[in-house]
Protein backbone atom coordinates (compact mmCIF):
# COMPACT_ATOMS: atom_id res chain seq x y z
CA UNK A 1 -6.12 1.49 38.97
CA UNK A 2 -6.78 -0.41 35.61
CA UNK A 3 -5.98 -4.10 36.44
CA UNK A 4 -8.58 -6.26 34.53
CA UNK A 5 -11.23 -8.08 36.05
CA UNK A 6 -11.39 -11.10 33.77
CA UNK A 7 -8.89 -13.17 31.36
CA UNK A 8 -8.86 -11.54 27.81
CA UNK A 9 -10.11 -14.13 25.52
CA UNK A 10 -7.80 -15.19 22.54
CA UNK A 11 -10.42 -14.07 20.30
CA UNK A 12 -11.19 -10.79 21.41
CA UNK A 13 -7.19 -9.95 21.74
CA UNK A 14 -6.80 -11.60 17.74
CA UNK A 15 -9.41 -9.07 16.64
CA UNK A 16 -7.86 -5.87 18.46
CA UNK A 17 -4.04 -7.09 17.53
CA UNK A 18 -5.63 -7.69 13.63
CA UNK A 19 -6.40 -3.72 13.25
CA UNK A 20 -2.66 -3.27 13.79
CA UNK A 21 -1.74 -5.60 10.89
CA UNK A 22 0.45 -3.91 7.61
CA UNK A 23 -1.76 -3.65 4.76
CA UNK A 24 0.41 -3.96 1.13
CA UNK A 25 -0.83 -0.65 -1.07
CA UNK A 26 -2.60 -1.36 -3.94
CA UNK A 27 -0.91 -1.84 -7.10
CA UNK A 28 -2.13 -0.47 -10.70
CA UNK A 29 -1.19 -1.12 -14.27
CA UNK A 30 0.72 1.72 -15.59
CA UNK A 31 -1.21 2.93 -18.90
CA UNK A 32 1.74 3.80 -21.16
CA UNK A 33 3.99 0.75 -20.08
CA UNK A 34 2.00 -1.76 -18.21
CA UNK A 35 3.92 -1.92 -15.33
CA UNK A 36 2.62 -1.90 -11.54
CA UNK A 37 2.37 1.01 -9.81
CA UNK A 38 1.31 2.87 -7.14
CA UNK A 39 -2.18 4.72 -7.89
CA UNK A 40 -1.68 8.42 -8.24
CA UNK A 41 1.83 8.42 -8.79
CA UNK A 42 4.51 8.68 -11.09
CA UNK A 43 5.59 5.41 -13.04
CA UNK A 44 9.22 4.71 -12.15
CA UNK A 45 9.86 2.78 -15.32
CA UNK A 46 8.39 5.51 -18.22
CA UNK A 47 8.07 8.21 -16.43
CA UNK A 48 4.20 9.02 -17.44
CA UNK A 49 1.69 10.10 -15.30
CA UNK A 50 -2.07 10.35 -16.45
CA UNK A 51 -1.05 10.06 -20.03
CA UNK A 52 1.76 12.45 -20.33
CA UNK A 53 5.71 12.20 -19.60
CA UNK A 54 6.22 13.94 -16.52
CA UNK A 55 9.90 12.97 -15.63
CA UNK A 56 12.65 11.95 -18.16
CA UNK A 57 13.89 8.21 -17.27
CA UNK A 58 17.02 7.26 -19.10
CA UNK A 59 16.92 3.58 -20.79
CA UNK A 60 19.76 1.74 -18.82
């Protein structure tokens, strides 16, 4: 049966629980525009992706 021998030290359960911890993505400056975005995607503001328009936003 798995009961544990010994007390878990606070320690060693912070650095198991920390590898479970929500990372934020990394953010990138969109080349046309400026704004942040996501790396290897679509900006949601101009709609250019590597240096060409790839969608069609409308200016609200």
């Amino acid at each position: 049966m798995g009961v544990p021998k010994r007390r878990m030290s606070k320690m060693r359960l912070r650095t198991r629980k920390a590898s479970h911890r929500p990372v934020a993505p990394g953010l990138s400056k969109c080349a046309q525009c400026g704004a942040q975005v996501r790396p290897h995607r679509v900006c949601p503001s101009c709609g250019y992706y590597k240096g060409r328009q790839v969608i069609s936003v409308n200016a609200a």
